[in-house]
PDB file of N, CA and C in Angstrom:
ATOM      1  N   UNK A   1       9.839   6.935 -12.776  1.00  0.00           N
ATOM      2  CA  UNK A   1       9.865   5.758 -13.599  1.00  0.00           C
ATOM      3  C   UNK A   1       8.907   4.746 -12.990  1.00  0.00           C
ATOM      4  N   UNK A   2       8.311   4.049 -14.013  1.00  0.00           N
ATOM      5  CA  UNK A   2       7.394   2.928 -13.428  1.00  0.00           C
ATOM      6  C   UNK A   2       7.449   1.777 -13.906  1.00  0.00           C
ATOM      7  N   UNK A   3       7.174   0.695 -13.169  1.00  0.00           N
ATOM      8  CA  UNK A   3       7.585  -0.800 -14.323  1.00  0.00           C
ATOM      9  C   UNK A   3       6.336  -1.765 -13.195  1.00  0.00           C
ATOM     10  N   UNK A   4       5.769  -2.658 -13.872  1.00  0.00           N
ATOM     11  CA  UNK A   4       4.476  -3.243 -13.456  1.00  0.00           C
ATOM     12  C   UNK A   4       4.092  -4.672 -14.389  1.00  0.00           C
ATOM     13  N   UNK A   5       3.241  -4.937 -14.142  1.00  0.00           N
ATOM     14  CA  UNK A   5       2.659  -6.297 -14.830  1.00  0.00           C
ATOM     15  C   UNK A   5       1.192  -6.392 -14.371  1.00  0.00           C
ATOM     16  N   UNK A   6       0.272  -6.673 -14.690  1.00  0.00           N
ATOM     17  CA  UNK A   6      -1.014  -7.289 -14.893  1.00  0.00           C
ATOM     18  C   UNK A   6      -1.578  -7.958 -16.166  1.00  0.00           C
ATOM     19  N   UNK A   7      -2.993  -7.905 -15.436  1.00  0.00           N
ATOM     20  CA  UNK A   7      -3.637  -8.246 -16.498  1.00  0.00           C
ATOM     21  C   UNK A   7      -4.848  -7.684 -16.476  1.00  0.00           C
ATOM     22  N   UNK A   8      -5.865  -8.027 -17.968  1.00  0.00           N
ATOM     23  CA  UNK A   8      -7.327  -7.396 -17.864  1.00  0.00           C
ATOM     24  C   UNK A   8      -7.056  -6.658 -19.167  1.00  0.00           C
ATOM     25  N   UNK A   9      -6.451  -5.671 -20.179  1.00  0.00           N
ATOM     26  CA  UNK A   9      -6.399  -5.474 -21.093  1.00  0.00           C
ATOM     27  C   UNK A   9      -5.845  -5.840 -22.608  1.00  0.00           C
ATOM     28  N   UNK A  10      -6.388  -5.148 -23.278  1.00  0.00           N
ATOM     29  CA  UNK A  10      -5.838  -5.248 -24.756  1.00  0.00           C
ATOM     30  C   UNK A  10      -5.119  -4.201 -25.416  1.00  0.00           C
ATOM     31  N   UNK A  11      -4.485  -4.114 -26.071  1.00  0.00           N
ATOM     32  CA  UNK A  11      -4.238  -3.208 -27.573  1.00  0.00           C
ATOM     33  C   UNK A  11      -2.907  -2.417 -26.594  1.00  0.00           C
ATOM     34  N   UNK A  12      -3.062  -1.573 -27.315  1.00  0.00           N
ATOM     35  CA  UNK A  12      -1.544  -0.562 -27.067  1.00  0.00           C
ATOM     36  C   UNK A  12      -2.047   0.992 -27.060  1.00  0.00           C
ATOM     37  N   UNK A  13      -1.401   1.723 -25.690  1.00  0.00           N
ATOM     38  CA  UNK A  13      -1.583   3.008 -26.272  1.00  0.00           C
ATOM     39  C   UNK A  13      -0.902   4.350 -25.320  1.00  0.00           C
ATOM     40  N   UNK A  14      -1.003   5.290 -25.341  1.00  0.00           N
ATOM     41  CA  UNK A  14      -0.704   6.053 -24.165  1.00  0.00           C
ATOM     42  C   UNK A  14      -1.276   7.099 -23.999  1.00  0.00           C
ATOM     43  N   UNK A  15      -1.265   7.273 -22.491  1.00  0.00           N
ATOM     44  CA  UNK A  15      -1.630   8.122 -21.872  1.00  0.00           C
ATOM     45  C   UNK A  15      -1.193   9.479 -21.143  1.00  0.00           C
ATOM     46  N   UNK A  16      -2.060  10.248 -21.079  1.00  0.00           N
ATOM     47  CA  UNK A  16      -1.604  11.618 -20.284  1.00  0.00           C
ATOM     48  C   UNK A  16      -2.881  11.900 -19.225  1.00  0.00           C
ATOM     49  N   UNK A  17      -1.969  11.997 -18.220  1.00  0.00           N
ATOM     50  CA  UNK A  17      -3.264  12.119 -16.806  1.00  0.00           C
ATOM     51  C   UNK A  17      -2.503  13.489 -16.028  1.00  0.00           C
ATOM     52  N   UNK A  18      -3.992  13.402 -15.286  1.00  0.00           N
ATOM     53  CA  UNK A  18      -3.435  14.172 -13.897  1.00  0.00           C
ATOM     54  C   UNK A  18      -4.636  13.897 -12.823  1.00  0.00           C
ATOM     55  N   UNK A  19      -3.987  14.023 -11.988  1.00  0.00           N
ATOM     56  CA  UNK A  19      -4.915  13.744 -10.283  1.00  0.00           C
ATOM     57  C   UNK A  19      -4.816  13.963  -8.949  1.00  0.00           C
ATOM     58  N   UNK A  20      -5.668  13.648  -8.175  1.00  0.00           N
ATOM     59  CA  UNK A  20      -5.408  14.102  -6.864  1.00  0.00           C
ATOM     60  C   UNK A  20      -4.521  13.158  -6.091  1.00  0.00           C
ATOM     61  N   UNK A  21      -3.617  13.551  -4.946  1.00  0.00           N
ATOM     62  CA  UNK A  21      -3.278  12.709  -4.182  1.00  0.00           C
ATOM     63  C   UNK A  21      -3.752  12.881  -3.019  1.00  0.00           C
ATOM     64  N   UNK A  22      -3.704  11.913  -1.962  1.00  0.00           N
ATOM     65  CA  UNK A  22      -4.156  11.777  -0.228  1.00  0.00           C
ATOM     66  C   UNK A  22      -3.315  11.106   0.535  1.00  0.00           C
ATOM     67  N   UNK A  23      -3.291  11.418   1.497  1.00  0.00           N
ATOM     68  CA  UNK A  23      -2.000  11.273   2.768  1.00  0.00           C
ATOM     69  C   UNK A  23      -0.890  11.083   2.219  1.00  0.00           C
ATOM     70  N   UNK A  24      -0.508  11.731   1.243  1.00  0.00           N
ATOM     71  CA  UNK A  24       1.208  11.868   0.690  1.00  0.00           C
ATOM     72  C   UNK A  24       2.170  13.029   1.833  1.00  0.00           C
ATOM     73  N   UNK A  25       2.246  12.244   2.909  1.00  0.00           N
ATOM     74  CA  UNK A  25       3.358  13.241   4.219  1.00  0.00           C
ATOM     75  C   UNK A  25       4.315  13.615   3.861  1.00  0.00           C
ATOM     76  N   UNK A  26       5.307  13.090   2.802  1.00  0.00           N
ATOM     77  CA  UNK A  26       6.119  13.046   2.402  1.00  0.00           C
ATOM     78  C   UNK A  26       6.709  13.144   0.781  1.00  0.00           C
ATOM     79  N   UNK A  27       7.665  13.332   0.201  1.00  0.00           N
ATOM     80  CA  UNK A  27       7.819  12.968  -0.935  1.00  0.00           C
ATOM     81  C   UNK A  27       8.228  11.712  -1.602  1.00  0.00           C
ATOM     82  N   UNK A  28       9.167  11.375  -0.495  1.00  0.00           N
ATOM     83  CA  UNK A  28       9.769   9.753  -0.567  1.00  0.00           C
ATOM     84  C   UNK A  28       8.770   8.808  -0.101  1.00  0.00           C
ATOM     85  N   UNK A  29       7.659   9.122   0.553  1.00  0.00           N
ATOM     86  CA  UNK A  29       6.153   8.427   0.210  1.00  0.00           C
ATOM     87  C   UNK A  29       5.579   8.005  -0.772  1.00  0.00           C
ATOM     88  N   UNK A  30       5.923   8.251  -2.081  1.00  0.00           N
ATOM     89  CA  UNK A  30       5.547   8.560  -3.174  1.00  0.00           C
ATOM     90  C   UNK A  30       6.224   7.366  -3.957  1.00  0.00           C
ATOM     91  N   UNK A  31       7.466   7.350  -3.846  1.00  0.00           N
ATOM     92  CA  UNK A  31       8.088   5.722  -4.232  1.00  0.00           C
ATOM     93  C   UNK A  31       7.460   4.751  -3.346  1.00  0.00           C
ATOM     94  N   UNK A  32       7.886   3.305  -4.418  1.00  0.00           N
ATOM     95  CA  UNK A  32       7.197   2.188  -3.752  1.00  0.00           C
ATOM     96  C   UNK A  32       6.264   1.223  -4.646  1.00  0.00           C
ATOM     97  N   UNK A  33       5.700   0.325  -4.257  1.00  0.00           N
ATOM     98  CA  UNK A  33       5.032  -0.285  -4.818  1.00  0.00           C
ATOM     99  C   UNK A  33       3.412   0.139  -4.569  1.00  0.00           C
ATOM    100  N   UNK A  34       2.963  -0.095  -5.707  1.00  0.00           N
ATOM    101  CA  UNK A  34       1.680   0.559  -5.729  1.00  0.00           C
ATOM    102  C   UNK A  34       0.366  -0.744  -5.861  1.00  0.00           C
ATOM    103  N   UNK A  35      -0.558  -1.019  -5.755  1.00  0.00           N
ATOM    104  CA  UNK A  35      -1.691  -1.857  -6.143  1.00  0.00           C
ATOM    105  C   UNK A  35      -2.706  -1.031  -6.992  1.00  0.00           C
ATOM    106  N   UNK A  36      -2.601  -1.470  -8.187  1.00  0.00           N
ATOM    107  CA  UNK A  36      -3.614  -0.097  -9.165  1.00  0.00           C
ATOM    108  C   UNK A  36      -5.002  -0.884  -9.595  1.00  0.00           C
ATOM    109  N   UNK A  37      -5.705  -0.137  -9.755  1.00  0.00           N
ATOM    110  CA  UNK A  37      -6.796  -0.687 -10.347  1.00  0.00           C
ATOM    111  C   UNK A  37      -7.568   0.650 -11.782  1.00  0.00           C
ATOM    112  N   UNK A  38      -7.912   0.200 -12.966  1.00  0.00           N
ATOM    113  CA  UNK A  38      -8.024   0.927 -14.113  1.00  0.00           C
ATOM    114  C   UNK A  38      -8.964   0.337 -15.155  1.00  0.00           C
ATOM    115  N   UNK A  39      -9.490   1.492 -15.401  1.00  0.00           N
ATOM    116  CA  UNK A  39     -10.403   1.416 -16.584  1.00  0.00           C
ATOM    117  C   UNK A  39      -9.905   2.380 -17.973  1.00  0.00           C
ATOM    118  N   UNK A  40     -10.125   1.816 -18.774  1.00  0.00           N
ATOM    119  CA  UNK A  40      -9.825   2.880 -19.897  1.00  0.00           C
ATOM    120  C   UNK A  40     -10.381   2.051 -21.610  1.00  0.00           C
ATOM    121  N   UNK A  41     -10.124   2.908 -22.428  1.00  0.00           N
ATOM    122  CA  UNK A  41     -10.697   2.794 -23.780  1.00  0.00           C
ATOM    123  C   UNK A  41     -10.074   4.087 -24.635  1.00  0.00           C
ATOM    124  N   UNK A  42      -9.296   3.564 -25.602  1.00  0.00           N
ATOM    125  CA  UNK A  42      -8.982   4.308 -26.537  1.00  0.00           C
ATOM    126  C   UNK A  42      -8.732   3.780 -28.226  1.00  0.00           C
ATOM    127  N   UNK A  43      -9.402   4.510 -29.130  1.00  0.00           N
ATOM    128  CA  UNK A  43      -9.832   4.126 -30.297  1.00  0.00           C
ATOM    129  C   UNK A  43      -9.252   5.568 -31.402  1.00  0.00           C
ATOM    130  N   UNK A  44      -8.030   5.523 -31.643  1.00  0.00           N
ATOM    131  CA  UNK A  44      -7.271   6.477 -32.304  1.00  0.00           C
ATOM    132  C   UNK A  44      -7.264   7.608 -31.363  1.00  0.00           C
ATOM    133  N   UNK A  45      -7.807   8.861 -31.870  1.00  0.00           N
ATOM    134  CA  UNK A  45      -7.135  10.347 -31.388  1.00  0.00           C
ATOM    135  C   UNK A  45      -8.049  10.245 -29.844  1.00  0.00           C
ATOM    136  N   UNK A  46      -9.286   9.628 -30.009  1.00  0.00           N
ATOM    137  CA  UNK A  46     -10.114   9.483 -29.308  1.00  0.00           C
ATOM    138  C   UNK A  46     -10.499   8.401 -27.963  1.00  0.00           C
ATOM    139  N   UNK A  47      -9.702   9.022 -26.436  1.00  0.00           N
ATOM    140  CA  UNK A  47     -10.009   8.069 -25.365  1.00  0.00           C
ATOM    141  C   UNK A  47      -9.986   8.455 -24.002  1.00  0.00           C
ATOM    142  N   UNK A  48     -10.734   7.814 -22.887  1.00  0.00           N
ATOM    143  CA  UNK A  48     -10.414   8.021 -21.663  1.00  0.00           C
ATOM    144  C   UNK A  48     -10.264   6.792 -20.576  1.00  0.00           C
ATOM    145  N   UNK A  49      -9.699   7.329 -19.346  1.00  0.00           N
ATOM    146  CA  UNK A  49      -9.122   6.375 -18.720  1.00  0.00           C
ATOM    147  C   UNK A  49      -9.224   6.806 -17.414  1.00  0.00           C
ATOM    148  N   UNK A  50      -9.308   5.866 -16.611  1.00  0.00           N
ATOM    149  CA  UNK A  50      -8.917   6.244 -14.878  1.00  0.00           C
ATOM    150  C   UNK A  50      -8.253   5.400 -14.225  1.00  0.00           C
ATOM    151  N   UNK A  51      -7.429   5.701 -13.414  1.00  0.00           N
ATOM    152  CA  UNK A  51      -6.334   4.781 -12.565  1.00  0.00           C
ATOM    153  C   UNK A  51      -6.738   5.123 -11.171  1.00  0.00           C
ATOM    154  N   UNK A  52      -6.619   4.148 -10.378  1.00  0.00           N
ATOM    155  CA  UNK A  52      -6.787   4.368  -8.705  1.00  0.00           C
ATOM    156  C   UNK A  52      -5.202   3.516  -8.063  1.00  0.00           C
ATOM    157  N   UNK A  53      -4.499   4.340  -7.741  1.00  0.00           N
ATOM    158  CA  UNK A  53      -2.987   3.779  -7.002  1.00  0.00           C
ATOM    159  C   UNK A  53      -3.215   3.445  -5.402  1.00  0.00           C
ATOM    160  N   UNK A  54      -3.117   2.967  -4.815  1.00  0.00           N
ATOM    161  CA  UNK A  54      -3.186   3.006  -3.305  1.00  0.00           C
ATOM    162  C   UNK A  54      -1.348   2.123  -2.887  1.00  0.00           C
ATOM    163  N   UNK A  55      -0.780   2.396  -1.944  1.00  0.00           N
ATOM    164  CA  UNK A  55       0.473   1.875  -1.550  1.00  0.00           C
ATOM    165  C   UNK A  55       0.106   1.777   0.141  1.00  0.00           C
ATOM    166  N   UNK A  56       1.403   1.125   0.481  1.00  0.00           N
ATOM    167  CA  UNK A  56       1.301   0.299   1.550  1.00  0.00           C
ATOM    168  C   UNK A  56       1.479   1.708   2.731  1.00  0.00           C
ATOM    169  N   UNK A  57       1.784   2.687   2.624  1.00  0.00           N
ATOM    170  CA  UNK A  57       1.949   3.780   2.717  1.00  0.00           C
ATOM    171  C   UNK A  57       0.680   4.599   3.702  1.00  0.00           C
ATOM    172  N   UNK A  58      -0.429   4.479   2.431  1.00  0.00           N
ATOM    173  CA  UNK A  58      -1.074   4.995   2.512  1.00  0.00           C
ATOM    174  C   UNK A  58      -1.809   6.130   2.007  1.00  0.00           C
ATOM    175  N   UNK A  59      -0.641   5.832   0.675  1.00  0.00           N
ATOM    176  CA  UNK A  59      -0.394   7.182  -0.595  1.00  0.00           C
ATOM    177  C   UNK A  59      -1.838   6.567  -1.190  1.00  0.00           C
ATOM    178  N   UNK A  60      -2.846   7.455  -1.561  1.00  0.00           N
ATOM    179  CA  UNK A  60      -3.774   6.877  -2.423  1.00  0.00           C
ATOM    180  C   UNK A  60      -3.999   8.239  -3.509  1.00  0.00           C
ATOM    181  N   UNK A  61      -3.634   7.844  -4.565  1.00  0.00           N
ATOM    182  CA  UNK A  61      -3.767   8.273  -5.826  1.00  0.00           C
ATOM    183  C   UNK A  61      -5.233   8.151  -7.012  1.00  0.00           C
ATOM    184  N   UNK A  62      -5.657   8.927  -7.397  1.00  0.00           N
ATOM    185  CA  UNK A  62      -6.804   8.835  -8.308  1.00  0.00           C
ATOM    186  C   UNK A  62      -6.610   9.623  -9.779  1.00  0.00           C
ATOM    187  N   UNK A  63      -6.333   9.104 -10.784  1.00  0.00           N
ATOM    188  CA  UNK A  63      -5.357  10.130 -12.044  1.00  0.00           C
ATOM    189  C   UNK A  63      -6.646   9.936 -13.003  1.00  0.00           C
ATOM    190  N   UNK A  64      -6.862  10.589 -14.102  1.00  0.00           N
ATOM    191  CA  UNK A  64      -8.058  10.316 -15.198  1.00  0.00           C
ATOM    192  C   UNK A  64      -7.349  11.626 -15.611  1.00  0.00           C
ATOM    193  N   UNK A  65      -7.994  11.139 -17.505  1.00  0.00           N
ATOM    194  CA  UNK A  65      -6.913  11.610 -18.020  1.00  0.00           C
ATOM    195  C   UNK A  65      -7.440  11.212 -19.473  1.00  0.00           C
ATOM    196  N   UNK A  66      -6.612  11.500 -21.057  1.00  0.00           N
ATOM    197  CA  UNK A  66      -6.868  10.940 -22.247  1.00  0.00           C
ATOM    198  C   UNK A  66      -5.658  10.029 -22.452  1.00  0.00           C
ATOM    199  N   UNK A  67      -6.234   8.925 -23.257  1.00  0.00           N
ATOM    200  CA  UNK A  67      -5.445   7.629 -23.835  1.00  0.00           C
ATOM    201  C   UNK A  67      -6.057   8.045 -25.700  1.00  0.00           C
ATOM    202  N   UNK A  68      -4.310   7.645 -26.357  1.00  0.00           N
ATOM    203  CA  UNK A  68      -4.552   7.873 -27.592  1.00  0.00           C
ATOM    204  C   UNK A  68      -4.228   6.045 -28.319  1.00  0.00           C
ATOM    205  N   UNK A  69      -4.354   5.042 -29.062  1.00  0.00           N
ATOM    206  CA  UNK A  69      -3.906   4.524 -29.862  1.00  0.00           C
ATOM    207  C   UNK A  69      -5.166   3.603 -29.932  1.00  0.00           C
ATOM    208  N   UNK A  70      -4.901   1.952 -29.389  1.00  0.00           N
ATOM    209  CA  UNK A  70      -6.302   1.355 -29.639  1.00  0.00           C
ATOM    210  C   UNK A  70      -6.473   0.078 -28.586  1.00  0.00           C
ATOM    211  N   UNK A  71      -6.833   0.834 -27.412  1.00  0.00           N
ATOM    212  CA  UNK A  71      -6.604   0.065 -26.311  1.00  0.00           C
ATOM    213  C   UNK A  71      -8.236  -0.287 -25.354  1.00  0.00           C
ATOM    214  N   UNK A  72      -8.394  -1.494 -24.842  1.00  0.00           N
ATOM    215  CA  UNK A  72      -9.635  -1.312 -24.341  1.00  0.00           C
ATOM    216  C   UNK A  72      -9.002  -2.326 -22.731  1.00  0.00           C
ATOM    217  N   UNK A  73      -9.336  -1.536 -21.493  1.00  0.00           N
ATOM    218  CA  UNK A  73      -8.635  -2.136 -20.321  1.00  0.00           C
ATOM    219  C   UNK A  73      -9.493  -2.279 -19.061  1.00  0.00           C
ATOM    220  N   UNK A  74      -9.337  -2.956 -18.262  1.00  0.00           N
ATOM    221  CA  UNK A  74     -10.037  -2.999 -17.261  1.00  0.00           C
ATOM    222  C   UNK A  74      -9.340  -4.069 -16.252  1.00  0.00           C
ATOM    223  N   UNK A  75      -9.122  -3.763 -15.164  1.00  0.00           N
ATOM    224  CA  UNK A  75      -8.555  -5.502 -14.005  1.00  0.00           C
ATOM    225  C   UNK A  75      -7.634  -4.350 -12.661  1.00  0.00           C
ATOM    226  N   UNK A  76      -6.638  -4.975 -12.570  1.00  0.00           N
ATOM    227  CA  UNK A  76      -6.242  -4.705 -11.353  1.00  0.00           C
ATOM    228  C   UNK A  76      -4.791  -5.080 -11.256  1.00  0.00           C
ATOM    229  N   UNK A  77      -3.514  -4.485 -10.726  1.00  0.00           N
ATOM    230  CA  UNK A  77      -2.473  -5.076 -11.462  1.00  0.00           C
ATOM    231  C   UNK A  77      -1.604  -4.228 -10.175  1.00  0.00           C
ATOM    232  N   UNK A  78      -0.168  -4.620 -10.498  1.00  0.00           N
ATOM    233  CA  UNK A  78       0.446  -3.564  -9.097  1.00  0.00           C
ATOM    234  C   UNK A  78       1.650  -3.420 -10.242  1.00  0.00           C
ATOM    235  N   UNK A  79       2.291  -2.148  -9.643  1.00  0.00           N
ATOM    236  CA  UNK A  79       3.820  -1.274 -10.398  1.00  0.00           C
ATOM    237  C   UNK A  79       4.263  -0.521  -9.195  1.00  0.00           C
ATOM    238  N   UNK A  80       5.341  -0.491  -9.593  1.00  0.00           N
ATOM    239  CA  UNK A  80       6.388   0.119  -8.906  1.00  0.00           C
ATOM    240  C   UNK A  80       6.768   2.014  -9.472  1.00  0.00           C
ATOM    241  N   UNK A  81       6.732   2.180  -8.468  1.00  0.00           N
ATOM    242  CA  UNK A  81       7.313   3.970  -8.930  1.00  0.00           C
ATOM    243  C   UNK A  81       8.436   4.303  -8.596  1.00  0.00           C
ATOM    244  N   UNK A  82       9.465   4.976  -8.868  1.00  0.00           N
ATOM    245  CA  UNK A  82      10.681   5.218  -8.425  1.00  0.00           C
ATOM    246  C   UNK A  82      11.178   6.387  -9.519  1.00  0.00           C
ATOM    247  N   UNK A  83      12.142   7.323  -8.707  1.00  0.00           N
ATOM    248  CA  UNK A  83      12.579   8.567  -8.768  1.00  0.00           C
ATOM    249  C   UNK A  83      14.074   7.991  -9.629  1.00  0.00           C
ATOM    250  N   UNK A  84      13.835   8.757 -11.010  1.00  0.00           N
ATOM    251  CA  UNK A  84      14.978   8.420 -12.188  1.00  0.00           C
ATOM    252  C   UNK A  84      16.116   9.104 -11.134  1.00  0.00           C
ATOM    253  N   UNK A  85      17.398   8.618 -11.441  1.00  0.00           N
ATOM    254  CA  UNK A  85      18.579   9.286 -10.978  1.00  0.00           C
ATOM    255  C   UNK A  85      19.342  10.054 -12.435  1.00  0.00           C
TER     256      UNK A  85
END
């Protein structure tokens, strides 16, 4: 689960990614607060996107991926990750 706030975009839409991770030692590494930074653009069926996660950790995340609805984004923002019970 993830919950966050920034700013830097518009519109609405979602996404499906996948990516690499680095120095993840652990699994419970993986929760936490994250500092993200993202680009993306999506204009109906048609979009792409990239996210960069880094945590205090040391977890650094890089995801890219397609975005579908009508969204155009760019800035820097932080969220939280955490394991649904």
């Amino acid at each position: 689960m993830t919950s966050g706030a920034g700013a830097g975009g518009l519109g609405a839409s979602k996404s499906d990614g996948s990516g690499a991770m680095n120095n993840l030692k652990s699994v419970t590494d993986f929760e936490g607060p994250y500092a993200r930074a993202r680009t993306g653009l999506a204009l109906g069926e048609h979009g792409k996107g990239k996210m960069f996660l880094c945590d205090a950790k040391g977890v650094v995340t890089q995801l890219g991926g397609t975005r579908k609805g009508l969204a155009l984004s760019t800035g820097a923002d932080a969220m939280v990750i955490s394991f649904a019970n």
